[in-house]
N, C-alpha and C. Protein backbone atom coordinates (compact mmCIF):
# COMPACT_ATOMS: atom_id res chain seq x y z
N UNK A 1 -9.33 -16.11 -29.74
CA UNK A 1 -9.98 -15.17 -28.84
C UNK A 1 -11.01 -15.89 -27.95
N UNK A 2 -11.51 -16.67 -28.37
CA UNK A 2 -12.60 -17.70 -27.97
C UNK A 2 -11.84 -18.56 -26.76
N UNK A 3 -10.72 -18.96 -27.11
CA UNK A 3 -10.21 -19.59 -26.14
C UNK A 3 -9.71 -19.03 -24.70
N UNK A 4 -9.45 -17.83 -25.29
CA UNK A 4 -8.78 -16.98 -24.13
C UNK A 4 -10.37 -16.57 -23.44
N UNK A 5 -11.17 -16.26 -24.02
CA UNK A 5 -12.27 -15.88 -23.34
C UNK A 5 -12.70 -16.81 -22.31
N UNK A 6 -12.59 -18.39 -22.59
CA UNK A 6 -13.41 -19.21 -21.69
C UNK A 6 -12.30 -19.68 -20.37
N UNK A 7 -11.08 -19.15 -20.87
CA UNK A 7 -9.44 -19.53 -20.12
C UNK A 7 -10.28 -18.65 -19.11
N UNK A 8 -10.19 -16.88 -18.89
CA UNK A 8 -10.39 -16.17 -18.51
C UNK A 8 -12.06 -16.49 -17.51
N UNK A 9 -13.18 -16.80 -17.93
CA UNK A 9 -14.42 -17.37 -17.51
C UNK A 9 -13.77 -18.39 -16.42
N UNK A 10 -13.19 -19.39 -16.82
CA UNK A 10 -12.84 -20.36 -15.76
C UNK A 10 -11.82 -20.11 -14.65
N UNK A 11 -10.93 -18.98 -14.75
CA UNK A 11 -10.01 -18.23 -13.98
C UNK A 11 -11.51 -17.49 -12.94
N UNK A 12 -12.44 -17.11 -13.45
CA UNK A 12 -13.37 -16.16 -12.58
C UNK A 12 -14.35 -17.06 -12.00
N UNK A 13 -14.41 -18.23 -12.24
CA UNK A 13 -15.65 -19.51 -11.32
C UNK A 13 -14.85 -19.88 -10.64
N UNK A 14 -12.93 -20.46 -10.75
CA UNK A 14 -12.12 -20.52 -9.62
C UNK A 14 -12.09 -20.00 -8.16
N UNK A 15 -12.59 -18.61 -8.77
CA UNK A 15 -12.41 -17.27 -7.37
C UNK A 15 -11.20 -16.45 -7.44
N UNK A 16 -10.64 -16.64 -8.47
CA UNK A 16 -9.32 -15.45 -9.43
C UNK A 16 -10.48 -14.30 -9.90
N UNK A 17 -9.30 -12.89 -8.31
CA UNK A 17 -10.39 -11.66 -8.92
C UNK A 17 -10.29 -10.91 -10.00
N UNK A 18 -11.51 -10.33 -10.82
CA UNK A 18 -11.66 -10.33 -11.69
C UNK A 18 -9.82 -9.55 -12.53
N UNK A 19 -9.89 -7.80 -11.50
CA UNK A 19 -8.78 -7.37 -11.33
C UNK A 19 -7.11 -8.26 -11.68
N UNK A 20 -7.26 -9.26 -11.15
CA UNK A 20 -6.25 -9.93 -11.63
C UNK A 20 -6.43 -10.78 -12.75
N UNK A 21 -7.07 -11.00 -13.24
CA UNK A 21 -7.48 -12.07 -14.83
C UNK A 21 -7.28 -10.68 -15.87
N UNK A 22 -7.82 -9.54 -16.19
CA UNK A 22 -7.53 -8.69 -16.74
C UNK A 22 -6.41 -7.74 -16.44
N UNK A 23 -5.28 -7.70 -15.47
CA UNK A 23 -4.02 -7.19 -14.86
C UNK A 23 -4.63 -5.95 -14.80
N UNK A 24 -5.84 -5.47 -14.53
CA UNK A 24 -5.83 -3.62 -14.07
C UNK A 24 -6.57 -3.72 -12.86
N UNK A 25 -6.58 -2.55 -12.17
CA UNK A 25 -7.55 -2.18 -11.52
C UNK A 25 -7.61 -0.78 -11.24
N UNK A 26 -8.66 0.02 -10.57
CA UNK A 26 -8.93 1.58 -10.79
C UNK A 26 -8.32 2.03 -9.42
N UNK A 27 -8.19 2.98 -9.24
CA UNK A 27 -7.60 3.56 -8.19
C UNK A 27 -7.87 5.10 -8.23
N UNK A 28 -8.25 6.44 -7.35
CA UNK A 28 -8.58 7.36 -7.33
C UNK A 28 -8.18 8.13 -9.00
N UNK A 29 -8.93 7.39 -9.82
CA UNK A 29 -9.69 8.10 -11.05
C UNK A 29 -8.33 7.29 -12.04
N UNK A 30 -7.40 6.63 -11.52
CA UNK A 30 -6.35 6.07 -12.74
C UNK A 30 -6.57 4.45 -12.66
N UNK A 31 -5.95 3.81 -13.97
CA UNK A 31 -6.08 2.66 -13.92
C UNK A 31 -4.60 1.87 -13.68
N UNK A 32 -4.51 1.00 -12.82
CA UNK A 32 -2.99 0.50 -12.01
C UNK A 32 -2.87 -0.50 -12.40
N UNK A 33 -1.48 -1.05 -13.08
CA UNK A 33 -1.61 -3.36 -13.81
C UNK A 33 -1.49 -3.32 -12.01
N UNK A 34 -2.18 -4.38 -12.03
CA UNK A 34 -1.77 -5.73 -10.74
C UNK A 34 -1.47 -6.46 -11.04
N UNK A 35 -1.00 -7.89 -10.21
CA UNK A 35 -1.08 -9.32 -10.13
C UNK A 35 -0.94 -10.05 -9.18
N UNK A 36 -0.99 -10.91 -8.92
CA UNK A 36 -1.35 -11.75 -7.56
C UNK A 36 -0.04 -11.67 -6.78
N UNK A 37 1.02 -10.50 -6.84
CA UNK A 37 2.06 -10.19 -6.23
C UNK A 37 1.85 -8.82 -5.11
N UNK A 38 0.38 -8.48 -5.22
CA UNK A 38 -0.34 -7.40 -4.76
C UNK A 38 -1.65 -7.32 -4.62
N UNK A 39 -1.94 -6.92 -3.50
CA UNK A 39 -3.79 -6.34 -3.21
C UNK A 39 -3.88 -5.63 -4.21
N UNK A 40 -5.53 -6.08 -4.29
CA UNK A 40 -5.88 -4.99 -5.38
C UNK A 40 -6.11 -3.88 -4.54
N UNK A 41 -5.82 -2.61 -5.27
CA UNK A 41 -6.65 -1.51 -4.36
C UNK A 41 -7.66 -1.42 -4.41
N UNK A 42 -7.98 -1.04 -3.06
CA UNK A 42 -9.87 -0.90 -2.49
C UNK A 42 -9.88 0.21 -2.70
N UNK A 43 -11.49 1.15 -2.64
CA UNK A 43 -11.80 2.38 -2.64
C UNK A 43 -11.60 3.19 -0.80
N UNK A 44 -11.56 2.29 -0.33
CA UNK A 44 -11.54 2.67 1.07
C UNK A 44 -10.32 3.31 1.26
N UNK A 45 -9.12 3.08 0.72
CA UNK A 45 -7.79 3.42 0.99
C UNK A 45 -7.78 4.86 -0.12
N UNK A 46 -8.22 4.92 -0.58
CA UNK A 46 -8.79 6.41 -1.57
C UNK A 46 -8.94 7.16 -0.13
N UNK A 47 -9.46 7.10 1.19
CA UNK A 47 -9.69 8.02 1.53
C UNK A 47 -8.58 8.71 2.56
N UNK A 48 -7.56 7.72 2.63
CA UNK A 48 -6.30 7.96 2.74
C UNK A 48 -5.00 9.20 1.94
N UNK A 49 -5.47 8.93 0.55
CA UNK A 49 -5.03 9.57 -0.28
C UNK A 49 -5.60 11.16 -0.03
N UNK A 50 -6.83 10.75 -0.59
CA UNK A 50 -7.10 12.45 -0.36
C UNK A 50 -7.32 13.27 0.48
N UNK A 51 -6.66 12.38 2.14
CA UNK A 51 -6.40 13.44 3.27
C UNK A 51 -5.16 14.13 3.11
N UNK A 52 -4.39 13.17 2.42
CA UNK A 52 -2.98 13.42 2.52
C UNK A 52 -3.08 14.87 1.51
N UNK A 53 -3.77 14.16 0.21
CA UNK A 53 -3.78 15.56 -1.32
C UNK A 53 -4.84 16.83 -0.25
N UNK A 54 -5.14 16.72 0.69
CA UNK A 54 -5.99 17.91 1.20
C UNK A 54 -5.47 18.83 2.25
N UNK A 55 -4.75 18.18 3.09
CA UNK A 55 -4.16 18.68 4.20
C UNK A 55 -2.52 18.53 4.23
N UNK A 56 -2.11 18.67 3.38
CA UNK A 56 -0.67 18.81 3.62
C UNK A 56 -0.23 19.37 2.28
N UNK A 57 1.12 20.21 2.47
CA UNK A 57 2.09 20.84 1.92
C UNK A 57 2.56 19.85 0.24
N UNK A 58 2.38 20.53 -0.67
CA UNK A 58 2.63 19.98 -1.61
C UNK A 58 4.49 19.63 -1.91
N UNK A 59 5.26 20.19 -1.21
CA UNK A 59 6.54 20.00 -1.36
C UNK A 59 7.03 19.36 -0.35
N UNK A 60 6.02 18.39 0.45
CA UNK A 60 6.72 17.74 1.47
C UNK A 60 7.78 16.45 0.73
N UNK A 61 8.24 15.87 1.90
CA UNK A 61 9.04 14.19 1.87
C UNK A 61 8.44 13.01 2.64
N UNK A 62 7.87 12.52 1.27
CA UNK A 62 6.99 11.62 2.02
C UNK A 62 6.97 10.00 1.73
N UNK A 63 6.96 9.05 2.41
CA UNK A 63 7.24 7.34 2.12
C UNK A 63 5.70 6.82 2.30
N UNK A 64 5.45 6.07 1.41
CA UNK A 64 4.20 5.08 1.01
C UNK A 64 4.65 3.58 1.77
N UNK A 65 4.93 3.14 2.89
CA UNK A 65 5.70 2.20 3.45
C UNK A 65 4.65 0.92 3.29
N UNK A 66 5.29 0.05 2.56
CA UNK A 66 4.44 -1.58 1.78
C UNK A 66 3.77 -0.97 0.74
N UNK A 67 4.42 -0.51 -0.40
CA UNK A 67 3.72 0.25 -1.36
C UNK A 67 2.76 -0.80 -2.27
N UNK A 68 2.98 -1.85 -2.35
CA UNK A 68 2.48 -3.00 -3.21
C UNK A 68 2.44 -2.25 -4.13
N UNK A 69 1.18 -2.18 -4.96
CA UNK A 69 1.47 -1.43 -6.61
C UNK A 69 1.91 -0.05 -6.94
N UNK A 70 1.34 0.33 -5.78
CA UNK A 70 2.54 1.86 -5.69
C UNK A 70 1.44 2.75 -5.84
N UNK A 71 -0.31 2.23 -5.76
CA UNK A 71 -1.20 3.14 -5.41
C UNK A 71 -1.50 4.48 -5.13
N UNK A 72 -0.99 4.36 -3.57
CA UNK A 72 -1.33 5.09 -2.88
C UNK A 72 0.02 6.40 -2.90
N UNK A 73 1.62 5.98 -3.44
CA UNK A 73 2.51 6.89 -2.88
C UNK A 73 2.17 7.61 -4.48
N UNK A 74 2.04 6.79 -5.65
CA UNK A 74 1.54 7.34 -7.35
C UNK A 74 0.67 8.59 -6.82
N UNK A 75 -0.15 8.11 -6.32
CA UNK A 75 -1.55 9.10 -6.54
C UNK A 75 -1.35 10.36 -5.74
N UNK A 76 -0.58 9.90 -4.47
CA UNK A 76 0.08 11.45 -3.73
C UNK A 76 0.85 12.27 -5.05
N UNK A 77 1.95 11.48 -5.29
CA UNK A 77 3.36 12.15 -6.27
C UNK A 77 2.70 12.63 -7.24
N UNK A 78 1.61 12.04 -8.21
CA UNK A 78 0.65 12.89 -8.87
C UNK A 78 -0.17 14.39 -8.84
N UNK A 79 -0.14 14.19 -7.58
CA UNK A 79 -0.93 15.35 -7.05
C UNK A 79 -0.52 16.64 -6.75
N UNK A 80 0.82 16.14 -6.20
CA UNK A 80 2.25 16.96 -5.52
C UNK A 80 3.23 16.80 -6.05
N UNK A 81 3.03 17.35 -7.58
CA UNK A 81 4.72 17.01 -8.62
C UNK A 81 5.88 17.33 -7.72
N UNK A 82 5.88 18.73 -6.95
CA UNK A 82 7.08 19.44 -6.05
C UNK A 82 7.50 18.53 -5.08
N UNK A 83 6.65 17.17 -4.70
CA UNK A 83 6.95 16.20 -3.72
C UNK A 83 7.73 15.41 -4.05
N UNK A 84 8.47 15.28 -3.13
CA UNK A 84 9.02 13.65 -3.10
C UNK A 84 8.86 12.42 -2.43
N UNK A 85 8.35 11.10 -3.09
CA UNK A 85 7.57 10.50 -2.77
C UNK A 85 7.94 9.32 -2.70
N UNK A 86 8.74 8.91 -1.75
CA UNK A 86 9.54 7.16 -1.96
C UNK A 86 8.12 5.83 -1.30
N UNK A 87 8.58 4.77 -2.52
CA UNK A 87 7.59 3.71 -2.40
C UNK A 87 8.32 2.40 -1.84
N UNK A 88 8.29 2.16 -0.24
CA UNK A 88 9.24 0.54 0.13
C UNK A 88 8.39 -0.26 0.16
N UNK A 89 9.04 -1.26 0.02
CA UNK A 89 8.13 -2.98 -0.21
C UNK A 89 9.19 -3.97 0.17
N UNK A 90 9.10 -4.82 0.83
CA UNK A 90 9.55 -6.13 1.03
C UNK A 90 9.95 -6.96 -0.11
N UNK A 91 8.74 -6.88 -0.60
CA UNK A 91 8.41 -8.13 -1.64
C UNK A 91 9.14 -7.55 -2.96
N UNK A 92 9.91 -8.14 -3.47
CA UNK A 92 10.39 -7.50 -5.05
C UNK A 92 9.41 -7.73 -6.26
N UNK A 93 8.70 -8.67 -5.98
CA UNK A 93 7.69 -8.85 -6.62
C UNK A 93 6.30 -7.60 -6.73
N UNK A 94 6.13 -7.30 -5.60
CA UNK A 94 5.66 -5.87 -5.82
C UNK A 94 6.01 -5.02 -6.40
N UNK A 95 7.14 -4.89 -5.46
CA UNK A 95 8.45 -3.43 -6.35
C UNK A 95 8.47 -3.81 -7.99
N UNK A 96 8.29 -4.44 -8.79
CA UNK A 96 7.97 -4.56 -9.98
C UNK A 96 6.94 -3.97 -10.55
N UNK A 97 5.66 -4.59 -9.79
CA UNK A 97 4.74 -4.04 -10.13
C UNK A 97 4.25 -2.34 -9.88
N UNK A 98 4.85 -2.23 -8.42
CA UNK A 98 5.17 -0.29 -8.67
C UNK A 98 5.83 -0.06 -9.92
N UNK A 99 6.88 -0.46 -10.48
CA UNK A 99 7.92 0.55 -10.99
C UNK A 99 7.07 0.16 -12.43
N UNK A 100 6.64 -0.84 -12.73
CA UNK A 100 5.41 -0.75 -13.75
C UNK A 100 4.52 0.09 -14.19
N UNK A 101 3.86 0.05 -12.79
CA UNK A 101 3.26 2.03 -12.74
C UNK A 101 3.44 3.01 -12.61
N UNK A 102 4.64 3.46 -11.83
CA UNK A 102 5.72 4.84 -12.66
C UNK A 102 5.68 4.91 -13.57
N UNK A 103 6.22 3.93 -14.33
CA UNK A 103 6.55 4.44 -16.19
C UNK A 103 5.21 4.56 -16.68
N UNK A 104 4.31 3.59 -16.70
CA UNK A 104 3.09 3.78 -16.75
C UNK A 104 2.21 5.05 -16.67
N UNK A 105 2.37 5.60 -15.47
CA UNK A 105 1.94 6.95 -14.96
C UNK A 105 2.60 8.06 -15.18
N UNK A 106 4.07 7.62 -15.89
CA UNK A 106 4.92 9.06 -15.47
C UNK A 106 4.85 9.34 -14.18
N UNK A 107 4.90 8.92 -13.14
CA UNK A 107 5.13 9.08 -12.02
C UNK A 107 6.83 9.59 -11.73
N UNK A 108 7.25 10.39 -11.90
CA UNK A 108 8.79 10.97 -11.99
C UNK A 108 9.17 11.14 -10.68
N UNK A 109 8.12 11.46 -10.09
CA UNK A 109 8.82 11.94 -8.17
C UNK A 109 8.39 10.92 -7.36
N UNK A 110 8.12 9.69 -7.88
CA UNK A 110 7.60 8.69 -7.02
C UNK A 110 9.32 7.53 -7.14
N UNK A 111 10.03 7.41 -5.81
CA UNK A 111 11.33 6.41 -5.41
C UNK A 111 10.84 5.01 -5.26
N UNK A 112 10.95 3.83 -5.37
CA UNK A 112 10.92 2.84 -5.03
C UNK A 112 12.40 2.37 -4.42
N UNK A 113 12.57 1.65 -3.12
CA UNK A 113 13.47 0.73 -2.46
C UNK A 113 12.47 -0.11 -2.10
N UNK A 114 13.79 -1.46 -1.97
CA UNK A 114 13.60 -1.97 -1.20
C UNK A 114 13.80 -2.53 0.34
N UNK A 115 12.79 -2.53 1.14
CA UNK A 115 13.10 -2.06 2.71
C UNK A 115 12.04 -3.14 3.21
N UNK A 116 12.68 -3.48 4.41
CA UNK A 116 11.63 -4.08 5.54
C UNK A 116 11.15 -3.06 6.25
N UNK A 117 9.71 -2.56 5.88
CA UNK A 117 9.52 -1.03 6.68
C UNK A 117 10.23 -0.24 6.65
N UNK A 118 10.66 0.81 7.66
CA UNK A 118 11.75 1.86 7.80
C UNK A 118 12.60 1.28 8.38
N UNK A 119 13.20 -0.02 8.04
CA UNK A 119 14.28 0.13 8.64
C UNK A 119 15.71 0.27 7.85
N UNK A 120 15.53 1.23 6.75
CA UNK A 120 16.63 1.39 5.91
C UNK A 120 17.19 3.11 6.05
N UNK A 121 16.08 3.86 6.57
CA UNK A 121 15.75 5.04 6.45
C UNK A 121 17.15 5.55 6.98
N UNK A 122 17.32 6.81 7.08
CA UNK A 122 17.98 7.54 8.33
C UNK A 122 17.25 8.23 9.42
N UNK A 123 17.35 8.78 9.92
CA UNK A 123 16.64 9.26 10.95
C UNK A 123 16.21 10.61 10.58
N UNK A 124 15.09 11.29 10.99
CA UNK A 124 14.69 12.30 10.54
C UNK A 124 14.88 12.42 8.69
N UNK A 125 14.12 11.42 8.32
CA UNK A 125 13.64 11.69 6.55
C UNK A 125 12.67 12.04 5.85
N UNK A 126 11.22 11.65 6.80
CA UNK A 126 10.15 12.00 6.36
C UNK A 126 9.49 13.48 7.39
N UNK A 127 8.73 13.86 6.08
CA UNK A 127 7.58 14.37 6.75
C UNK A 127 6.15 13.69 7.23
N UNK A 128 6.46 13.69 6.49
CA UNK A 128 4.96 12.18 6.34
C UNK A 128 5.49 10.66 6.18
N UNK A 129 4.53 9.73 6.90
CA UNK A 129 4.62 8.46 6.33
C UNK A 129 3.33 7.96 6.31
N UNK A 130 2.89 7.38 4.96
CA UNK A 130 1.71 7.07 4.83
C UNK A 130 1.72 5.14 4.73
N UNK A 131 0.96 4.42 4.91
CA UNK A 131 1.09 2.97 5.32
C UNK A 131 -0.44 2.31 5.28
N UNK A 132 -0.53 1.14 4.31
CA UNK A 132 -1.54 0.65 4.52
C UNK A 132 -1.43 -1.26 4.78
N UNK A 133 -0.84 -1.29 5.57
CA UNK A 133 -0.57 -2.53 6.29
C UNK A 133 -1.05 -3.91 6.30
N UNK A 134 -0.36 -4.96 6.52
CA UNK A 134 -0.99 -5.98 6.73
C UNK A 134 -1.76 -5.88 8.34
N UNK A 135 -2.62 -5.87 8.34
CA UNK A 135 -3.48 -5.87 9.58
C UNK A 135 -4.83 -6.66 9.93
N UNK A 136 -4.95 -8.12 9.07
CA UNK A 136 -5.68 -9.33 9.36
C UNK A 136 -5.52 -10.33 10.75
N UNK A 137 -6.00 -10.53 11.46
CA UNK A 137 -5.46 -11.38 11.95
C UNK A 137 -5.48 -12.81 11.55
N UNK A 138 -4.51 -13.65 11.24
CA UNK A 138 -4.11 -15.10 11.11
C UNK A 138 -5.51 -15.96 11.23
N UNK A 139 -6.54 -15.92 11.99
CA UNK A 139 -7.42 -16.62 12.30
C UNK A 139 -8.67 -16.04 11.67
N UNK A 140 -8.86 -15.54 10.78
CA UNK A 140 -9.92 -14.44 10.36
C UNK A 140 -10.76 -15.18 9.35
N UNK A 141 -11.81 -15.31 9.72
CA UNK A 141 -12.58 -15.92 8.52
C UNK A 141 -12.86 -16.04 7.38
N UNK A 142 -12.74 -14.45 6.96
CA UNK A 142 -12.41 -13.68 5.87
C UNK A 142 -11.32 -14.19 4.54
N UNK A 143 -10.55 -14.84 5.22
CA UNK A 143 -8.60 -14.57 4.76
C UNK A 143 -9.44 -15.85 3.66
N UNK A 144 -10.18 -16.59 3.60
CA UNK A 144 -11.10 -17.86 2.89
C UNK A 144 -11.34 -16.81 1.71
N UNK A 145 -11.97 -15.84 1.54
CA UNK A 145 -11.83 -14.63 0.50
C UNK A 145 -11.08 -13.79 -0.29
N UNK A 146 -9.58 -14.33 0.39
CA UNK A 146 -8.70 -13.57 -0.19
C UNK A 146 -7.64 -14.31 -0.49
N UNK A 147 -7.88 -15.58 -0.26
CA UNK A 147 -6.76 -16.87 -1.06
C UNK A 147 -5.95 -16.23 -2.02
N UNK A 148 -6.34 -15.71 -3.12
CA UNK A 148 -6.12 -15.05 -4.54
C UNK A 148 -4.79 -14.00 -4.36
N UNK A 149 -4.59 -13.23 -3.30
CA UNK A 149 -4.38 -12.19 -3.02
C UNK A 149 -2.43 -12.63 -1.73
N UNK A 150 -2.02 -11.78 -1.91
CA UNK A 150 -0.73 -12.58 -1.43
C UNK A 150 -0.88 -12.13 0.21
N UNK A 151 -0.53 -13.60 0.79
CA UNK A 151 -0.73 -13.54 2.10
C UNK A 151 0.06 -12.48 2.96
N UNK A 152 0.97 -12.21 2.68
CA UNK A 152 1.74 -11.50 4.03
C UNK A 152 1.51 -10.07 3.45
N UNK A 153 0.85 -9.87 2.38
CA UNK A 153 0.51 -8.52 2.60
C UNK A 153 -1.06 -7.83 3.43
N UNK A 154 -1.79 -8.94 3.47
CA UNK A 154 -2.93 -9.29 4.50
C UNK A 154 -2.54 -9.39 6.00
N UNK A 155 -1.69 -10.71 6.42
CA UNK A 155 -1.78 -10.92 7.44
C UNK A 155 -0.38 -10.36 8.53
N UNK A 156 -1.00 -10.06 9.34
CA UNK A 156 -0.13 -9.94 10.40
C UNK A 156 -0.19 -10.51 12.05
N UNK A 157 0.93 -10.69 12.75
CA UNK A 157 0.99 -11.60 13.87
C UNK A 157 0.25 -10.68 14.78
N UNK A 158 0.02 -11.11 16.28
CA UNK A 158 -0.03 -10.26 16.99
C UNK A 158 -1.48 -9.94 16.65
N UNK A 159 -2.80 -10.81 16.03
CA UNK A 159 -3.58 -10.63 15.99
C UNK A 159 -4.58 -9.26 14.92
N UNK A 160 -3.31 -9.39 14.06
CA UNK A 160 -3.15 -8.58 12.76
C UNK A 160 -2.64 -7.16 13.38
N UNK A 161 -1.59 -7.00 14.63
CA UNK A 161 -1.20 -5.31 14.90
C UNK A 161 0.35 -5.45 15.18
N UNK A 162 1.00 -6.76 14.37
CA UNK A 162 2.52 -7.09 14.58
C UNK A 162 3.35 -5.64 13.82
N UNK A 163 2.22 -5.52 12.96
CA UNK A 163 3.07 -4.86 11.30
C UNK A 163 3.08 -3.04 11.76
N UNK A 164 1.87 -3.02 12.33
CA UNK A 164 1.54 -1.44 12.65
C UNK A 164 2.81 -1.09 13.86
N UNK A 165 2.90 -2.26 15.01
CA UNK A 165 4.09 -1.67 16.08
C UNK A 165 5.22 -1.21 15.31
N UNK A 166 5.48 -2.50 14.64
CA UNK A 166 6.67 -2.20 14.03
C UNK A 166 6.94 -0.96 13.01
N UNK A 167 5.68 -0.35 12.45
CA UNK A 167 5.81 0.79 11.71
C UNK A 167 5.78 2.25 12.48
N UNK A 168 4.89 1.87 13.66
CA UNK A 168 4.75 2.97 14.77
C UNK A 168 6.17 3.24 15.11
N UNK A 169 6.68 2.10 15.60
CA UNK A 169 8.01 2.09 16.68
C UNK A 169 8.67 3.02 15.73
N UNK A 170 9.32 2.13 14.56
CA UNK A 170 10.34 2.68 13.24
C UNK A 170 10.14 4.06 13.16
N UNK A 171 9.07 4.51 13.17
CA UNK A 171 8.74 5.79 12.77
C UNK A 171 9.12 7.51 13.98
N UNK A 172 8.95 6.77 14.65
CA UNK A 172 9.92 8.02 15.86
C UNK A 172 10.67 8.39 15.40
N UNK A 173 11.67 7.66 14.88
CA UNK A 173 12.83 8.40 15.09
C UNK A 173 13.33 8.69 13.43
N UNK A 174 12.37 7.93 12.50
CA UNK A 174 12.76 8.27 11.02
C UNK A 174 11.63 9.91 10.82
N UNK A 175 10.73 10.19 11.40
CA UNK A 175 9.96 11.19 11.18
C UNK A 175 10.78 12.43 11.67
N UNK A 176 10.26 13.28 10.66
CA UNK A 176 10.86 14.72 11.24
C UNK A 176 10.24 15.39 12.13
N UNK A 177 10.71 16.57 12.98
CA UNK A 177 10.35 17.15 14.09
C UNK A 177 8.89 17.94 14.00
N UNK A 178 7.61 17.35 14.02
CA UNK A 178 5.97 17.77 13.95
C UNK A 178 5.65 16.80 12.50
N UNK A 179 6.45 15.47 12.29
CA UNK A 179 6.52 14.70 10.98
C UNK A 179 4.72 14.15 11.52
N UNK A 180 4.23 13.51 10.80
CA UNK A 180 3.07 12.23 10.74
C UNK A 180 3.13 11.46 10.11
N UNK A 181 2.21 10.42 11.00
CA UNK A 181 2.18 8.95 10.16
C UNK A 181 0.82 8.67 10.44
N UNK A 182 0.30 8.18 9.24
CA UNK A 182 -1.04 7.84 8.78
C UNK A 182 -1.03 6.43 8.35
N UNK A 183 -1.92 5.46 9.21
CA UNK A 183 -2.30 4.03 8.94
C UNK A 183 -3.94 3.76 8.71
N UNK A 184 -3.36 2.95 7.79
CA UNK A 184 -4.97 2.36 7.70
C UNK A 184 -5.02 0.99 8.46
N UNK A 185 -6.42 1.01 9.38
CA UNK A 185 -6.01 -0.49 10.41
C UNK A 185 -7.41 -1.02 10.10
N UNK A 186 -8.02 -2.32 10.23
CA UNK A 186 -9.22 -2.78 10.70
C UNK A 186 -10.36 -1.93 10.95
N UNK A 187 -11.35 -2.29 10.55
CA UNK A 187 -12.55 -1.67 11.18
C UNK A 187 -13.04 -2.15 13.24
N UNK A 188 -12.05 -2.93 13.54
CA UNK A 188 -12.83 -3.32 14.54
C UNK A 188 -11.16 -3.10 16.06
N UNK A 189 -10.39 -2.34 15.31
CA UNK A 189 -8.68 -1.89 15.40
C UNK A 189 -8.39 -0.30 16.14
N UNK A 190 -9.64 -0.18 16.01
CA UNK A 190 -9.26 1.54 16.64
C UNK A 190 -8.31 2.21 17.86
N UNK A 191 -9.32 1.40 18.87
CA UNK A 191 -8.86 1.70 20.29
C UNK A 191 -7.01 0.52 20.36
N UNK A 192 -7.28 -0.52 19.85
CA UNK A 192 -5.51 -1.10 20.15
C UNK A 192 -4.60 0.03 19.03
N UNK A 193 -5.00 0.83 18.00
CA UNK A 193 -3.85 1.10 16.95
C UNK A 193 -3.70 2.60 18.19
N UNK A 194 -4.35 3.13 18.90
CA UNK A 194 -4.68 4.27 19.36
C UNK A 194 -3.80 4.01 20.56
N UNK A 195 -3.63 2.61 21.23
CA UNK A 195 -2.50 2.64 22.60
C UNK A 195 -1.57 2.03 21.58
N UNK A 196 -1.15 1.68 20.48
CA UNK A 196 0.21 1.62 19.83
C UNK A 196 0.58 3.14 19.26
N UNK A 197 -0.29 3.78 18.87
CA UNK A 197 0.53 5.53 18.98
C UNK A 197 0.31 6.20 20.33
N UNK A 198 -0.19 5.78 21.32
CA UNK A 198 0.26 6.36 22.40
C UNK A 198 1.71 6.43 22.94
């Protein structure tokens, strides 16, 4: 035990976050495994969630698009058993770690595929699409802070707004008729994410 304790100590003077040395982290009131195949979830993206659990129809069809641990589409499908709640990811290495937390959670109405964005969808599938993106840009000072943390779910081209076009664009024509899509972008991202949904 001793050993694992000081294994674990020297994993945390490295700059291995804590979240990943112990495989959990918290998420709107549940606890989620991670691993360095996924962001940890922030509290900031909580406030994502509970627009969605506040203002919308509990029996909608709705996609968590780059689900990484499956956070954010869990905590909807939780909320909204009558929902259906598909989780895509790129990375299969994620998609693991979602389907970890399904069983985990009992998450029963929460789907995992795997998809590059929507581009697997059909057209007119969602009601909603909810998305919390790579939206760093490549040159960011920051990204020195998040070594730990897997790059391409951070960064994106295009000055971190490659990932959002491509989810904007996709999304026309996979959304249903008065459908939405909800992104989380940068704090400093407003006015460019605002002429990419124009």
């Amino acid at each position: 035990d001793l050993d694992k304790f000081k294994y674990m100590i020297n994993q945390r003077i490295s700059g291995k976050p804590f979240q990943h040395i112990i495989n959990k982290a918290s998420f709107y009131g549940r606890d989620y495994f991670v691993n360095d195949t996924v962001l940890i979830p922030r509290p900031e993206t909580e406030i994502l969630v509970e627009y969605v659990n506040s203002h919308f129809s509990s029996s909608l069809k709705l996609l968590d698009a780059g689900t990484g641990s499956g956070c954010i589409g869990i905590s909807i499908a939780l909320k909204n058993l009558s929902a259906t709640v598909y989780g895509s990811d790129n990375s299969i290495g994620a998609l693991e770690v979602a389907s970890i937390n399904k069983r985990n959670l009992n998450a029963d109405n929460f789907l995992l595929i795997h998809a590059n964005w929507l581009s697997c969808f059909r057209n007119k599938s969602f009601d909603l699409i909810v998305s919390n993106p790579p939206y760093i840009d490549e040159n960011d000072e920051h990204l020195n802070d998040l070594k730990h943390e897997p790059y391409s779910a951070l960064v994106a081209k295009e000055h971190g707004l490659g990932d959002i076009k491509k989810i904007v664009s996709q999304s026309t024509s996979i959304l249903r008729e008065g459908g939405v899509l909800m992104i989380e972008h940068g704090h400093d991202q407003e006015s460019e994410v605002k002429n990419i949904f124009s």
